[in-house]
C-alpha atoms as a PDB file:
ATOM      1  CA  UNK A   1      28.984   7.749  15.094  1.00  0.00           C
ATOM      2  CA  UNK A   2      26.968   8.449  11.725  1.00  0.00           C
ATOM      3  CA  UNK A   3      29.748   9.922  10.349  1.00  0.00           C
ATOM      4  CA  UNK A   4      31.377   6.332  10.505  1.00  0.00           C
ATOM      5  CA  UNK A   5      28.693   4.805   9.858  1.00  0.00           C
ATOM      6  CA  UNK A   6      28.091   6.835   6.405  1.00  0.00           C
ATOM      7  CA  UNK A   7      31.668   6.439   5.592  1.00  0.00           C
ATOM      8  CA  UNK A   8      31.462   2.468   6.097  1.00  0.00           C
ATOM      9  CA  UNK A   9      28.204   2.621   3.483  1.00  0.00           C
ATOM     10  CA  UNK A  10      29.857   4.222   1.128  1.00  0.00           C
ATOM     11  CA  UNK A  11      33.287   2.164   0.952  1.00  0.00           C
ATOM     12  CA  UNK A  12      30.911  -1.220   1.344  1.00  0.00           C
ATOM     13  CA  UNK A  13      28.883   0.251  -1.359  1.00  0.00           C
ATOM     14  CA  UNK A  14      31.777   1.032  -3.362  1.00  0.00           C
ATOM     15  CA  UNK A  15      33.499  -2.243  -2.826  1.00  0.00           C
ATOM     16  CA  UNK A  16      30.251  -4.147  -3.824  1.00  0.00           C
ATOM     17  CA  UNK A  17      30.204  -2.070  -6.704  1.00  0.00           C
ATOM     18  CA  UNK A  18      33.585  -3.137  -7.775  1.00  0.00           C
ATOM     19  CA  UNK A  19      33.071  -6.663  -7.311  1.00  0.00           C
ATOM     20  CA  UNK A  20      29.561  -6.321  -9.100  1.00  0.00           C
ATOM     21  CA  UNK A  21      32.487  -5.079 -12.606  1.00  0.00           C
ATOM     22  CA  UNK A  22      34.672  -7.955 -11.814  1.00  0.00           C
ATOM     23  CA  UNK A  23      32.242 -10.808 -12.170  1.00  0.00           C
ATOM     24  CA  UNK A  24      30.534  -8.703 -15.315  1.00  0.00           C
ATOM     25  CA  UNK A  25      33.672  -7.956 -16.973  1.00  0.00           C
ATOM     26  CA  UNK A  26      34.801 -12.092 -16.211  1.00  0.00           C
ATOM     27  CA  UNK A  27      31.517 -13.316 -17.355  1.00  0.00           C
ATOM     28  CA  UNK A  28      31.915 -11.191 -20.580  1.00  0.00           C
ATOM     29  CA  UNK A  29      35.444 -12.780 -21.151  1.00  0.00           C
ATOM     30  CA  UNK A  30      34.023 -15.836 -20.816  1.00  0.00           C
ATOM     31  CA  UNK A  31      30.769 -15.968 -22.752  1.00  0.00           C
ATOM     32  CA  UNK A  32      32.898 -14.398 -25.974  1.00  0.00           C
ATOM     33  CA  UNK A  33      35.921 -17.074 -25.839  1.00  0.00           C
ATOM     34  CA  UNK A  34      32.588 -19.780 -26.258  1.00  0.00           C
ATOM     35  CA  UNK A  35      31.625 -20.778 -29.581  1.00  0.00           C
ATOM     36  CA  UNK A  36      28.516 -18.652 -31.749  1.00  0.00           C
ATOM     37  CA  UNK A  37      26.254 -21.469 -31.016  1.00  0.00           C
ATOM     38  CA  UNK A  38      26.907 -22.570 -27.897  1.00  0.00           C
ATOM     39  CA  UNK A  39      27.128 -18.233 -26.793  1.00  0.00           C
ATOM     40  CA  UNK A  40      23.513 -18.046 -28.153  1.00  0.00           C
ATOM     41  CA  UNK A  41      21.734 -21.257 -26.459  1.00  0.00           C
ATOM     42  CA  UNK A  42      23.235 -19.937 -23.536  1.00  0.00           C
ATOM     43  CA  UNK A  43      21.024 -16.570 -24.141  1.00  0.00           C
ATOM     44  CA  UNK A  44      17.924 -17.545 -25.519  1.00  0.00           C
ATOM     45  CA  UNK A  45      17.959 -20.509 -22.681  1.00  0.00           C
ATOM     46  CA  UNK A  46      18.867 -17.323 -19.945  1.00  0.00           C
ATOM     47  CA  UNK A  47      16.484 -15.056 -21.461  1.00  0.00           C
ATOM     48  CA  UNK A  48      13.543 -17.806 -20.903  1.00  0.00           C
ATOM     49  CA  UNK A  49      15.002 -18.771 -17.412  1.00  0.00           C
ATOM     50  CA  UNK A  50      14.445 -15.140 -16.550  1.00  0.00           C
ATOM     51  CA  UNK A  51      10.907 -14.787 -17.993  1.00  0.00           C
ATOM     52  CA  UNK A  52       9.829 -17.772 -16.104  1.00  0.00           C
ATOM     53  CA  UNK A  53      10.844 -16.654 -12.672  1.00  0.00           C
ATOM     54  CA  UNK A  54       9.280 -13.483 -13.416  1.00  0.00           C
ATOM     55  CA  UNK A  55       6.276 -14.625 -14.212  1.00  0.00           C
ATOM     56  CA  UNK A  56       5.968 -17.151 -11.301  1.00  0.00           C
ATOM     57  CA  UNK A  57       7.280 -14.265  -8.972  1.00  0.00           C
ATOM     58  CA  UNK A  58       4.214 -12.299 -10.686  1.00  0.00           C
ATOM     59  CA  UNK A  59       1.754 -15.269 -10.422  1.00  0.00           C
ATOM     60  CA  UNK A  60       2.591 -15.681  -6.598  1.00  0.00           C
ATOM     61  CA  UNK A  61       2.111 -12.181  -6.178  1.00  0.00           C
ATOM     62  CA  UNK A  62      -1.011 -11.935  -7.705  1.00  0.00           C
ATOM     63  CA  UNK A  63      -2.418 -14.994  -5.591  1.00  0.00           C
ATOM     64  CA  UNK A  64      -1.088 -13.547  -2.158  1.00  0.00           C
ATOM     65  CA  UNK A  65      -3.022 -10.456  -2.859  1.00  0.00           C
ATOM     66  CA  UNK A  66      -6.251 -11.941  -4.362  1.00  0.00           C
ATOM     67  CA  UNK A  67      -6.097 -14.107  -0.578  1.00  0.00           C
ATOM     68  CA  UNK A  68      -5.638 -11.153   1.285  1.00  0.00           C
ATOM     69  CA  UNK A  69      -8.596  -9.566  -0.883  1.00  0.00           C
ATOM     70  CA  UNK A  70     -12.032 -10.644   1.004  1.00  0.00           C
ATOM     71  CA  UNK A  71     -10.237 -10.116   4.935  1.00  0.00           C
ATOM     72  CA  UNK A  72      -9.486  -6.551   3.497  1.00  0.00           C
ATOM     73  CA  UNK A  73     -12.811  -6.001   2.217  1.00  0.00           C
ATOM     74  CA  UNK A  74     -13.788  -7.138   6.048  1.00  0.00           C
ATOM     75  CA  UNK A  75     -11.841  -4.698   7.709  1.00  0.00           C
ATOM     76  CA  UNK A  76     -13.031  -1.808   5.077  1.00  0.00           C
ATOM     77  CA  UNK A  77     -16.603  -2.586   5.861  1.00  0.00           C
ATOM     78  CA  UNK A  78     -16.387  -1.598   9.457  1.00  0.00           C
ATOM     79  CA  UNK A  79     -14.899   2.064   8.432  1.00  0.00           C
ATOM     80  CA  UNK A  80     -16.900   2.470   6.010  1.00  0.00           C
ATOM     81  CA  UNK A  81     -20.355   1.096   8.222  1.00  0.00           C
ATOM     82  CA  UNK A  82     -18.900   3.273  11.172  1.00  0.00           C
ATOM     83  CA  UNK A  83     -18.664   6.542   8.903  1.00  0.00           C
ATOM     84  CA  UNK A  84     -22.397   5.886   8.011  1.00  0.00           C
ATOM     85  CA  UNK A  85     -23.760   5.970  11.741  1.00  0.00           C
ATOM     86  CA  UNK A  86     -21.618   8.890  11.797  1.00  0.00           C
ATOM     87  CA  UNK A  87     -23.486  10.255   8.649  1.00  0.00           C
ATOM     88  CA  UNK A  88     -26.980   9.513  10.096  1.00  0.00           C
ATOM     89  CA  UNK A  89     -26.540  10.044  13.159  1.00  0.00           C
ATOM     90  CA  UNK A  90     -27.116   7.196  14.770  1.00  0.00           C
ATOM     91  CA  UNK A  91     -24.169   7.866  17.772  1.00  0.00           C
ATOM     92  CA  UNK A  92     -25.561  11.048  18.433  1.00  0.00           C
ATOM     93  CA  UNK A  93     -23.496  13.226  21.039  1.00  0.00           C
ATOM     94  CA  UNK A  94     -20.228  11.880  22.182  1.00  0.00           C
ATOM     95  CA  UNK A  95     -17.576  13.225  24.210  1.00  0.00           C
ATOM     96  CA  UNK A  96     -14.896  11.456  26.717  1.00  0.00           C
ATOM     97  CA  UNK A  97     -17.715  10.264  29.606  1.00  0.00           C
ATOM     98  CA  UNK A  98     -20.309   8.331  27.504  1.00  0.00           C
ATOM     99  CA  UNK A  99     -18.316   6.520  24.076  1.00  0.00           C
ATOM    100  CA  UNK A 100     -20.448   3.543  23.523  1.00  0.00           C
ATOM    101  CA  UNK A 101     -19.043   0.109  24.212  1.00  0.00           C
ATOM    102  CA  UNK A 102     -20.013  -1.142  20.452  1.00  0.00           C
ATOM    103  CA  UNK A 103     -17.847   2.185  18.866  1.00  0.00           C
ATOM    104  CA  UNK A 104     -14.855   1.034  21.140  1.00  0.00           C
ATOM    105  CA  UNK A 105     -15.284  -2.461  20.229  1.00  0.00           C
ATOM    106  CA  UNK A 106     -15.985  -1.097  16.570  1.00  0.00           C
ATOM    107  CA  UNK A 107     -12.802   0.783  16.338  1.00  0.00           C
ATOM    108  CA  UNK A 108     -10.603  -1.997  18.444  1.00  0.00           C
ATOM    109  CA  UNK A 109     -11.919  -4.483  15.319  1.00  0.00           C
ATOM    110  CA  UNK A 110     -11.024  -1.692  12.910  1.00  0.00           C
ATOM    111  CA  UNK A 111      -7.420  -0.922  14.301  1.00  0.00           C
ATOM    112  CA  UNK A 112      -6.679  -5.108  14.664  1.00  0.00           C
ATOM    113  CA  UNK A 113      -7.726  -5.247  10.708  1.00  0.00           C
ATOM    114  CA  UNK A 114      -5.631  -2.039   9.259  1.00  0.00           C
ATOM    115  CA  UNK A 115      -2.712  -3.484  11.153  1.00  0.00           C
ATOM    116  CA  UNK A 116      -2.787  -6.948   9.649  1.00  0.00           C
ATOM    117  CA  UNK A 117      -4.318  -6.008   6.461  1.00  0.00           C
ATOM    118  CA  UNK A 118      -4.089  -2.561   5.289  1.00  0.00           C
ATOM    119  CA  UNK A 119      -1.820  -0.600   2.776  1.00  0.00           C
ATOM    120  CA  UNK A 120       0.933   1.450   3.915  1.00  0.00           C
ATOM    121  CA  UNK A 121      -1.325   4.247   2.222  1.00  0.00           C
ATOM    122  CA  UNK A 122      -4.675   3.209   4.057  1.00  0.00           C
ATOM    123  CA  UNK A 123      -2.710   2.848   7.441  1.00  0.00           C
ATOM    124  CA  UNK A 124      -1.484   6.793   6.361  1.00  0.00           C
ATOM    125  CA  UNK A 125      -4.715   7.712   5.352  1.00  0.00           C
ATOM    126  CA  UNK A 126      -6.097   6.714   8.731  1.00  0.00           C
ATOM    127  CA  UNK A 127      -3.572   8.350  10.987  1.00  0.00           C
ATOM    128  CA  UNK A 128      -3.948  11.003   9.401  1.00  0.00           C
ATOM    129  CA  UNK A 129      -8.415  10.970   9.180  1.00  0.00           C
ATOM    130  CA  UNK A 130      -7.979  10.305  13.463  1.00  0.00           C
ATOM    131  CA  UNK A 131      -5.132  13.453  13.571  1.00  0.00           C
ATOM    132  CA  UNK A 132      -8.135  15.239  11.985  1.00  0.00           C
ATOM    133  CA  UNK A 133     -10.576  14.074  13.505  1.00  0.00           C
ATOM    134  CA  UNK A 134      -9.208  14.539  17.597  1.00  0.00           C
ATOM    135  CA  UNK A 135      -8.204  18.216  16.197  1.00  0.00           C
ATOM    136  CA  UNK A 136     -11.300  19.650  14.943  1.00  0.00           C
ATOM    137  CA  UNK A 137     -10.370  20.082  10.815  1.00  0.00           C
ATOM    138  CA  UNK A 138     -11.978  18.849   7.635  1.00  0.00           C
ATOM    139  CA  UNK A 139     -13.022  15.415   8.495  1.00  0.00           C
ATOM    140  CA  UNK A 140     -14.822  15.262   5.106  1.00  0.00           C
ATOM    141  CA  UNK A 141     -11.649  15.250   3.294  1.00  0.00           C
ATOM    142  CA  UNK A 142      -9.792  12.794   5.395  1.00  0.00           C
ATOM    143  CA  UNK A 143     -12.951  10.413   5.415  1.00  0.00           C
ATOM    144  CA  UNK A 144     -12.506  10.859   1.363  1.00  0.00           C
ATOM    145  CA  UNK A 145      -8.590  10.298   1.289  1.00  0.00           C
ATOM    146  CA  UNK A 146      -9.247   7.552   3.029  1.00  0.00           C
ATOM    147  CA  UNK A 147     -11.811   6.215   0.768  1.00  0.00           C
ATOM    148  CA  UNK A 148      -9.369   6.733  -1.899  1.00  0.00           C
ATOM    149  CA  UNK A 149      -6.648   4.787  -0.161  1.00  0.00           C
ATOM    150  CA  UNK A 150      -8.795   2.070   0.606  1.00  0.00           C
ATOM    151  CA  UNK A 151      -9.767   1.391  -3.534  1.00  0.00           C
ATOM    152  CA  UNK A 152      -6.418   1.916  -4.376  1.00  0.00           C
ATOM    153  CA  UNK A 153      -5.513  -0.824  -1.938  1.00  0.00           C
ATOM    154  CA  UNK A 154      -8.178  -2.896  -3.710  1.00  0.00           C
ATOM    155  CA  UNK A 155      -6.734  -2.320  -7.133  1.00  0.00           C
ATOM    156  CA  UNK A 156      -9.550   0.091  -8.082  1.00  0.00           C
ATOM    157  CA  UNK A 157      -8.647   3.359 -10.402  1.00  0.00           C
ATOM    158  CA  UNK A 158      -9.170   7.004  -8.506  1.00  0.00           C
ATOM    159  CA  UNK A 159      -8.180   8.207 -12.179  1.00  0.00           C
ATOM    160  CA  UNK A 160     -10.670  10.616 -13.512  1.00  0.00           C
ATOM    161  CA  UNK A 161     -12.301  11.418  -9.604  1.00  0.00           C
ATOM    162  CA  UNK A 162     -11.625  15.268  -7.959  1.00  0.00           C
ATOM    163  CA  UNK A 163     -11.351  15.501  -4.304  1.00  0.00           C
ATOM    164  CA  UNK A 164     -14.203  14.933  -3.015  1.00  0.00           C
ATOM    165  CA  UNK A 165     -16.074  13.120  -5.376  1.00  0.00           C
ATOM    166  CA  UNK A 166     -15.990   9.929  -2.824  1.00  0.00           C
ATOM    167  CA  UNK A 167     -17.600  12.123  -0.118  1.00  0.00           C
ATOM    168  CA  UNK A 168     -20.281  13.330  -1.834  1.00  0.00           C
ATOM    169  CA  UNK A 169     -21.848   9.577  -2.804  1.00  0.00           C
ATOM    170  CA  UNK A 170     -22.642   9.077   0.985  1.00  0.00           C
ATOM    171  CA  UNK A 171     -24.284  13.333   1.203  1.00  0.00           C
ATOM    172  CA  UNK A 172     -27.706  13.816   0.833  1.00  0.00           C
ATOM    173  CA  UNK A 173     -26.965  16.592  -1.471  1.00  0.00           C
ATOM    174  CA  UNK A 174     -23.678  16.221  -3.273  1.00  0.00           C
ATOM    175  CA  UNK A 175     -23.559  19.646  -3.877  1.00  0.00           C
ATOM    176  CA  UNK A 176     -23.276  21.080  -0.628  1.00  0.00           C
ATOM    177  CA  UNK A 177     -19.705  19.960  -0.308  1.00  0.00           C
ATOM    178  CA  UNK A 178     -17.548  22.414  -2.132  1.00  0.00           C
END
Protein backbone atom coordinates (compact mmCIF):
# COMPACT_ATOMS: atom_id res chain seq x y z
CA UNK A 1 0.00 0.00 0.00
CA UNK A 2 2.87 2.72 0.50
CA UNK A 3 4.53 1.51 -2.25
CA UNK A 4 1.44 2.82 -4.33
CA UNK A 5 0.98 5.37 -2.53
CA UNK A 6 4.77 6.72 -3.05
CA UNK A 7 4.53 5.89 -6.64
CA UNK A 8 1.16 8.02 -7.02
CA UNK A 9 3.28 11.13 -5.21
CA UNK A 10 5.78 10.99 -7.35
CA UNK A 11 3.88 10.80 -10.87
CA UNK A 12 1.29 13.63 -9.26
CA UNK A 13 4.35 15.45 -8.32
CA UNK A 14 5.84 15.02 -11.57
CA UNK A 15 2.76 15.85 -13.51
CA UNK A 16 2.29 19.11 -11.43
CA UNK A 17 5.69 19.80 -12.19
CA UNK A 18 5.11 19.63 -15.85
CA UNK A 19 2.15 21.66 -15.89
CA UNK A 20 3.94 24.22 -13.47
CA UNK A 21 6.72 24.49 -17.29
CA UNK A 22 3.73 24.71 -19.46
CA UNK A 23 2.03 27.74 -18.02
CA UNK A 24 5.81 29.34 -17.42
CA UNK A 25 7.04 28.58 -20.75
CA UNK A 26 3.22 30.04 -22.24
CA UNK A 27 3.37 33.01 -20.05
CA UNK A 28 6.97 33.70 -21.35
CA UNK A 29 5.66 33.45 -25.02
CA UNK A 30 3.25 35.69 -24.23
CA UNK A 31 4.74 38.51 -22.19
CA UNK A 32 7.69 38.76 -25.12
CA UNK A 33 5.16 38.91 -28.27
CA UNK A 34 3.72 42.30 -26.02
CA UNK A 35 5.11 45.54 -26.77
CA UNK A 36 8.48 47.10 -24.51
CA UNK A 37 6.11 49.32 -22.75
CA UNK A 38 3.25 47.61 -22.23
CA UNK A 39 5.91 44.19 -21.11
CA UNK A 40 7.34 46.60 -18.45
CA UNK A 41 4.01 48.19 -16.79
CA UNK A 42 3.05 44.79 -16.63
CA UNK A 43 6.31 44.17 -14.26
CA UNK A 44 6.78 47.06 -12.29
CA UNK A 45 2.72 46.93 -11.71
CA UNK A 46 3.39 42.80 -10.73
CA UNK A 47 6.38 43.52 -8.82
CA UNK A 48 4.25 46.12 -6.52
CA UNK A 49 1.17 43.72 -6.53
CA UNK A 50 3.53 41.23 -4.96
CA UNK A 51 5.12 43.56 -2.37
CA UNK A 52 1.77 44.58 -1.20
CA UNK A 53 0.39 41.17 -0.44
CA UNK A 54 3.50 40.47 1.26
CA UNK A 55 3.47 43.03 3.36
CA UNK A 56 -0.25 42.75 4.36
CA UNK A 57 0.39 38.89 4.75
CA UNK A 58 3.35 40.22 7.13
CA UNK A 59 1.18 42.93 8.83
CA UNK A 60 -1.60 40.26 9.62
CA UNK A 61 0.91 38.10 10.91
CA UNK A 62 2.43 40.37 13.08
CA UNK A 63 -1.09 41.43 14.62
CA UNK A 64 -2.24 37.69 15.17
CA UNK A 65 0.83 37.17 17.19
CA UNK A 66 0.99 40.51 19.13
CA UNK A 67 -3.05 39.22 20.16
CA UNK A 68 -1.96 36.01 21.12
CA UNK A 69 0.97 37.83 23.14
CA UNK A 70 -0.62 38.76 26.76
CA UNK A 71 -2.85 35.03 26.93
CA UNK A 72 0.72 33.52 26.36
CA UNK A 73 2.34 35.53 28.87
CA UNK A 74 -0.79 34.10 31.13
CA UNK A 75 -0.16 30.67 30.59
CA UNK A 76 3.86 31.22 31.10
CA UNK A 77 3.20 32.77 34.44
CA UNK A 78 1.72 29.69 35.96
CA UNK A 79 5.02 27.52 34.93
CA UNK A 80 7.07 29.78 35.76
CA UNK A 81 5.06 30.68 39.48
CA UNK A 82 4.75 26.77 39.86
CA UNK A 83 8.66 26.22 39.34
CA UNK A 84 9.16 28.88 42.14
CA UNK A 85 7.08 26.96 44.94
CA UNK A 86 9.06 24.22 43.64
CA UNK A 87 12.29 26.33 44.23
CA UNK A 88 11.24 27.38 47.79
CA UNK A 89 9.71 24.83 48.80
CA UNK A 90 6.57 25.72 49.42
CA UNK A 91 4.88 22.01 48.21
CA UNK A 92 7.11 20.29 50.35
CA UNK A 93 6.94 16.33 50.05
CA UNK A 94 4.80 14.91 47.37
CA UNK A 95 4.27 11.57 46.14
CA UNK A 96 1.02 9.76 44.47
CA UNK A 97 -1.35 9.82 47.95
CA UNK A 98 -1.24 13.53 48.98
CA UNK A 99 -0.77 16.00 45.42
CA UNK A 100 -2.48 19.10 46.49
CA UNK A 101 -5.75 20.07 44.86
CA UNK A 102 -4.28 23.75 43.89
CA UNK A 103 -0.98 21.84 41.96
CA UNK A 104 -3.64 19.68 40.04
CA UNK A 105 -5.74 22.56 39.35
CA UNK A 106 -2.33 24.49 38.70
CA UNK A 107 -1.12 22.09 36.15
CA UNK A 108 -4.84 21.37 34.54
CA UNK A 109 -4.68 25.52 33.90
CA UNK A 110 -1.14 25.05 32.64
CA UNK A 111 -1.83 22.05 30.19
CA UNK A 112 -5.40 23.98 28.86
CA UNK A 113 -2.94 27.16 28.10
CA UNK A 114 0.20 25.26 26.26
CA UNK A 115 -2.45 23.56 24.19
CA UNK A 116 -4.20 26.66 22.94
CA UNK A 117 -1.32 28.91 23.14
CA UNK A 118 2.06 27.52 23.12
CA UNK A 119 4.86 27.00 20.44
CA UNK A 120 5.41 23.78 18.89
CA UNK A 121 8.90 24.24 20.72
CA UNK A 122 7.37 25.15 24.26
CA UNK A 123 4.76 22.24 23.87
CA UNK A 124 8.34 20.04 23.11
CA UNK A 125 10.07 21.62 25.73
CA UNK A 126 7.38 20.59 28.18
CA UNK A 127 6.95 16.98 27.21
CA UNK A 128 10.04 16.61 27.40
CA UNK A 129 10.69 18.79 31.25
CA UNK A 130 7.47 16.14 32.54
CA UNK A 131 9.51 12.91 30.69
CA UNK A 132 12.24 14.24 33.03
CA UNK A 133 10.69 15.03 35.60
CA UNK A 134 8.36 11.42 36.20
CA UNK A 135 11.96 9.70 35.45
CA UNK A 136 14.22 11.06 37.94
CA UNK A 137 17.00 13.13 35.47
CA UNK A 138 18.20 16.70 35.31
CA UNK A 139 15.12 18.65 35.92
CA UNK A 140 17.32 21.80 36.06
CA UNK A 141 18.04 21.59 32.48
CA UNK A 142 14.61 20.83 31.24
CA UNK A 143 13.13 23.65 33.58
CA UNK A 144 15.93 25.88 31.56
CA UNK A 145 15.06 24.51 27.95
CA UNK A 146 11.93 25.29 28.73
CA UNK A 147 12.60 28.74 29.78
CA UNK A 148 14.36 29.10 26.60
CA UNK A 149 11.44 27.89 24.54
CA UNK A 150 9.12 29.97 26.23
CA UNK A 151 11.27 33.56 25.21
CA UNK A 152 11.79 32.31 22.00
CA UNK A 153 8.04 31.92 21.68
CA UNK A 154 7.85 35.53 22.89
CA UNK A 155 10.24 36.81 20.28
CA UNK A 156 13.04 37.26 22.85
CA UNK A 157 16.90 36.44 21.72
CA UNK A 158 18.62 33.24 23.69
CA UNK A 159 21.71 34.52 21.51
CA UNK A 160 24.71 35.08 23.62
CA UNK A 161 23.11 32.73 26.87
CA UNK A 162 25.01 29.04 27.72
CA UNK A 163 22.90 26.35 29.07
CA UNK A 164 22.00 27.11 32.02
CA UNK A 165 22.28 30.60 32.33
CA UNK A 166 18.21 30.78 32.70
CA UNK A 167 18.44 28.39 35.70
CA UNK A 168 20.76 30.01 37.59
CA UNK A 169 18.64 33.60 37.83
CA UNK A 170 16.00 31.74 40.03
CA UNK A 171 19.38 29.79 42.41
CA UNK A 172 20.40 31.28 45.38
CA UNK A 173 23.88 30.82 44.30
CA UNK A 174 24.31 30.76 40.56
CA UNK A 175 27.33 29.06 40.87
CA UNK A 176 26.40 25.92 42.27
CA UNK A 177 24.90 24.78 39.02
CA UNK A 178 27.68 23.55 36.83
Amino acid sequence: MKKTQVVFGGVALLLIGAIGLWATYSVLQWFQSLNASVAAALTTASIGLIGLWYAQWQSKSRDIAESHRASKIEVYKVFFDLVEKFQTNEVGEINDENIPEWLKTDFQKLNRGLLLWASPGVITAYLNFRTVASSGGNILSAVDAMYREIRKDLGNSNYQLKPGDLIRIGLKDPNELK
